[in-house]
Protein backbone atom coordinates (compact mmCIF):
# COMPACT_ATOMS: atom_id res chain seq x y z
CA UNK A 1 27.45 10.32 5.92
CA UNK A 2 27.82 10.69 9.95
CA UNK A 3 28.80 8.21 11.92
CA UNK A 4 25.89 7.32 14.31
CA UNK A 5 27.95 6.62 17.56
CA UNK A 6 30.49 9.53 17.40
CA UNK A 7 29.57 12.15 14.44
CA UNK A 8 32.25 11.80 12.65
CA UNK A 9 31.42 13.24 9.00
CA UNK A 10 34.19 11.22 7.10
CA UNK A 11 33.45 7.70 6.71
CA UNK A 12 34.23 5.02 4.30
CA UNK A 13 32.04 2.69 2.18
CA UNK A 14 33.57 -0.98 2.51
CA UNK A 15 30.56 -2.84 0.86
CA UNK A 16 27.77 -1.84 -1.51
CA UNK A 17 24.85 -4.25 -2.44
CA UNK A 18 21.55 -4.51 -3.94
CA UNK A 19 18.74 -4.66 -1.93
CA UNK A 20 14.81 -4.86 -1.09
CA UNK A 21 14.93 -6.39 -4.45
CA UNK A 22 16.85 -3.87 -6.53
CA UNK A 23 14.89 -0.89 -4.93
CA UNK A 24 17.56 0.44 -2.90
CA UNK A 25 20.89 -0.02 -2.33
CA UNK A 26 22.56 -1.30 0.80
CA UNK A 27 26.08 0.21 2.06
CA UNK A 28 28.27 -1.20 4.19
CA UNK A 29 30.25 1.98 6.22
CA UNK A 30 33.09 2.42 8.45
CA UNK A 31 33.60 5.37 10.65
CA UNK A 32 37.90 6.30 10.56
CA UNK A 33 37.42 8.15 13.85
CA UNK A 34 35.39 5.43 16.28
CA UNK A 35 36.46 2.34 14.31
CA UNK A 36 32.62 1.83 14.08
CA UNK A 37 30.76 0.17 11.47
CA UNK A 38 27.06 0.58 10.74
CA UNK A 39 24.58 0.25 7.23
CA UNK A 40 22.97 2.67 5.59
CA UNK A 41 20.35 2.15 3.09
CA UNK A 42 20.01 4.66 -0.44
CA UNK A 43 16.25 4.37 -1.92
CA UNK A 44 15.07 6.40 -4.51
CA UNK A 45 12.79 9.47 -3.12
CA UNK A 46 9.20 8.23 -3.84
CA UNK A 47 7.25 11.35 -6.00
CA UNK A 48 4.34 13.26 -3.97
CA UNK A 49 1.05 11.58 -5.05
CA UNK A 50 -2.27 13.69 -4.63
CA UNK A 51 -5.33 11.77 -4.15
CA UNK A 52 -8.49 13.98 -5.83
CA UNK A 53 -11.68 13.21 -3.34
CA UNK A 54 -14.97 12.85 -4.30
CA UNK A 55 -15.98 16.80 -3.24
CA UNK A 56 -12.93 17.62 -4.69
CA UNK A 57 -10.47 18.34 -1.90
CA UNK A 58 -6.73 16.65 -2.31
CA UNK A 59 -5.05 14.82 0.08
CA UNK A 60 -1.37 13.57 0.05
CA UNK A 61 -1.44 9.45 -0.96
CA UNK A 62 -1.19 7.88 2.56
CA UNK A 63 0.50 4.21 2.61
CA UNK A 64 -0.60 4.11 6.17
CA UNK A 65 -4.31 4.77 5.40
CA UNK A 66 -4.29 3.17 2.49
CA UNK A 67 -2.89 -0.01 5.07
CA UNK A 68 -5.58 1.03 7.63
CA UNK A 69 -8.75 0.57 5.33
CA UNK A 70 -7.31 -2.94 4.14
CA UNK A 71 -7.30 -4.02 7.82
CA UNK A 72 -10.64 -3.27 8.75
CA UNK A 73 -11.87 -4.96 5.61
CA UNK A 74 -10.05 -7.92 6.92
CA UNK A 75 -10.62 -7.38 10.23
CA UNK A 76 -11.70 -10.69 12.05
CA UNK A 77 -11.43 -12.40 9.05
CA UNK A 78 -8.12 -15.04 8.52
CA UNK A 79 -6.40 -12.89 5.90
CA UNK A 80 -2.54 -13.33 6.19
CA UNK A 81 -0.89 -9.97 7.51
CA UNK A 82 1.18 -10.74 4.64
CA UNK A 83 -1.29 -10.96 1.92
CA UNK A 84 -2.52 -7.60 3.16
CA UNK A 85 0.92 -5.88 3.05
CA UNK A 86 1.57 -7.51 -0.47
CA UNK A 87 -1.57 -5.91 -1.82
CA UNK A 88 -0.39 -2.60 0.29
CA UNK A 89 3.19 -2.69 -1.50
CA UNK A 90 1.27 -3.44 -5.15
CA UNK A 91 -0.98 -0.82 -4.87
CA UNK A 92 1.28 1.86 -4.14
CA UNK A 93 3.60 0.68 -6.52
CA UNK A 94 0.93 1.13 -8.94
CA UNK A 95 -0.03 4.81 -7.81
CA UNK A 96 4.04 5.61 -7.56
CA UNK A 97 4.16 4.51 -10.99
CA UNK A 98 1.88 7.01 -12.43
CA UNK A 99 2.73 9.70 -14.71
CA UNK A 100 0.28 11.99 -13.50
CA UNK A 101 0.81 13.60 -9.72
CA UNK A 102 -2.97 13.08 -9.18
CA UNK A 103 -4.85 10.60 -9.21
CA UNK A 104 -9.47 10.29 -8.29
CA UNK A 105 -9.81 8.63 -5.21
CA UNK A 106 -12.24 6.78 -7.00
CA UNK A 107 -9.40 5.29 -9.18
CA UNK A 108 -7.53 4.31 -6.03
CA UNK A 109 -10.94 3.02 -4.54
CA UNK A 110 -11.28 0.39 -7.60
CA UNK A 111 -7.62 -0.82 -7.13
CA UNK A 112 -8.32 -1.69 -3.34
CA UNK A 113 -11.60 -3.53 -4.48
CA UNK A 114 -9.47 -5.51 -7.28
CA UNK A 115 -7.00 -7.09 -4.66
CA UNK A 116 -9.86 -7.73 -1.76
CA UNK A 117 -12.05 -9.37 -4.69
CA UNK A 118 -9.04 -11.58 -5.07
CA UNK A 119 -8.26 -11.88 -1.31
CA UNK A 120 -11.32 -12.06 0.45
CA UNK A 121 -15.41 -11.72 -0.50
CA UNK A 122 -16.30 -10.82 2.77
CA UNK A 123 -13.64 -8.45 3.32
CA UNK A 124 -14.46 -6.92 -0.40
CA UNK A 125 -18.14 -6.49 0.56
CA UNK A 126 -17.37 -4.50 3.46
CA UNK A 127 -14.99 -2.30 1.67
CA UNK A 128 -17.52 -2.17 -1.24
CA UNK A 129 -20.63 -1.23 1.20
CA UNK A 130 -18.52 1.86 2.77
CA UNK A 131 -16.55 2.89 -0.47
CA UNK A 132 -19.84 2.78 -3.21
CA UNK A 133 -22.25 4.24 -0.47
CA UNK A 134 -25.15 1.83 -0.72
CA UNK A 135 -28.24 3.56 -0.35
CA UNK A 136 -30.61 0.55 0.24
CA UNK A 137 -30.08 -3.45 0.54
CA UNK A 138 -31.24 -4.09 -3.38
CA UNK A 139 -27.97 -1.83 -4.38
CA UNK A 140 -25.96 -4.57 -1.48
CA UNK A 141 -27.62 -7.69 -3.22
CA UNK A 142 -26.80 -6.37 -7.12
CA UNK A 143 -23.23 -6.13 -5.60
CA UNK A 144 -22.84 -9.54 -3.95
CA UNK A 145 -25.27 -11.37 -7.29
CA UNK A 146 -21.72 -9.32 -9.30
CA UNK A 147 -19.32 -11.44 -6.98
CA UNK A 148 -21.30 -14.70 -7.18
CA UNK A 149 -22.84 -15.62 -10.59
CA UNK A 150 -25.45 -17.98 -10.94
CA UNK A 151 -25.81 -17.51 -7.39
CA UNK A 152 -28.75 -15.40 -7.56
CA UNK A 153 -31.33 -17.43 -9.16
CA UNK A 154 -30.29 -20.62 -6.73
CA UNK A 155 -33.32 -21.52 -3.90
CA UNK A 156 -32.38 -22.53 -0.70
């Protein structure tokens, strides 16, 4: 490894440690030409995941779009930035964990909808009304009579 500060190629690791919860390894190193120290972190090289669209074309899995379509569910809404990243991390875990290198966008789709249903109804309305197309508002009121049973038959 290089030093940062001076280039050096030969440096020493003083320290090695578990970290970001045994997902990577954190090193400790010490450069023998500056005298510098500096970390370095060793994570395991995450496999290429294709998403399969609906008309077929693939797409590389994209964290940050995957992270993007959570927010504007949420969006003026008071979801925690960290319960959004939490259900971020476990749903790519999930698709990294995969056998298969591809994977329906429709699969990924349903995952999304599992952690808003848990998170946030409003925010997993507004994901479901762009994600299962609605073509009129009886499809919108089938889907919101699913999140609240028994609701449907009450008169206000």
């Amino acid at each position: 490894m290089k030093c940062p500060y001076c280039g050096n190629p030969k440096t020493k690791v003083i320290d090695s440690r578990s970290a970001d919860e045994g997902t990577a390894i954190r090193r400790r190193r010490h450069c023998g030409g500056c005298g510098s120290r500096f970390t370095t972190f060793e994570r395991r090289e995450k496999a290429a995941m294709v998403i399969v669209k609906r008309d077929d074309t693939r797409e590389p899995f994209d964290r940050e779009k995957l992270a993007t379509g959570l927010h504007k569910a949420c969006s003026k809404r008071e979801v925690p930035e960290a319960v959004i990243e939490r259900a971020v991390d476990e749903i790519e875990e999930k698709v990294m964990k995969r056998q298969e290198n591809e994977m329906p966008a429709s699969e990924l789709g349903d995952m999304v909808m599992e952690r808003l249903r848990n998170i946030d109804e409003i925010a997993y309305l507004r994901f479901a009304s762009v994600y299962k197309r609605f073509d009129d508002v009886s499809e919108f009121q089938k889907e919101l009579g699913e999140l609240m049973p028994g609701q449907e038959d009450r008169k206000e």
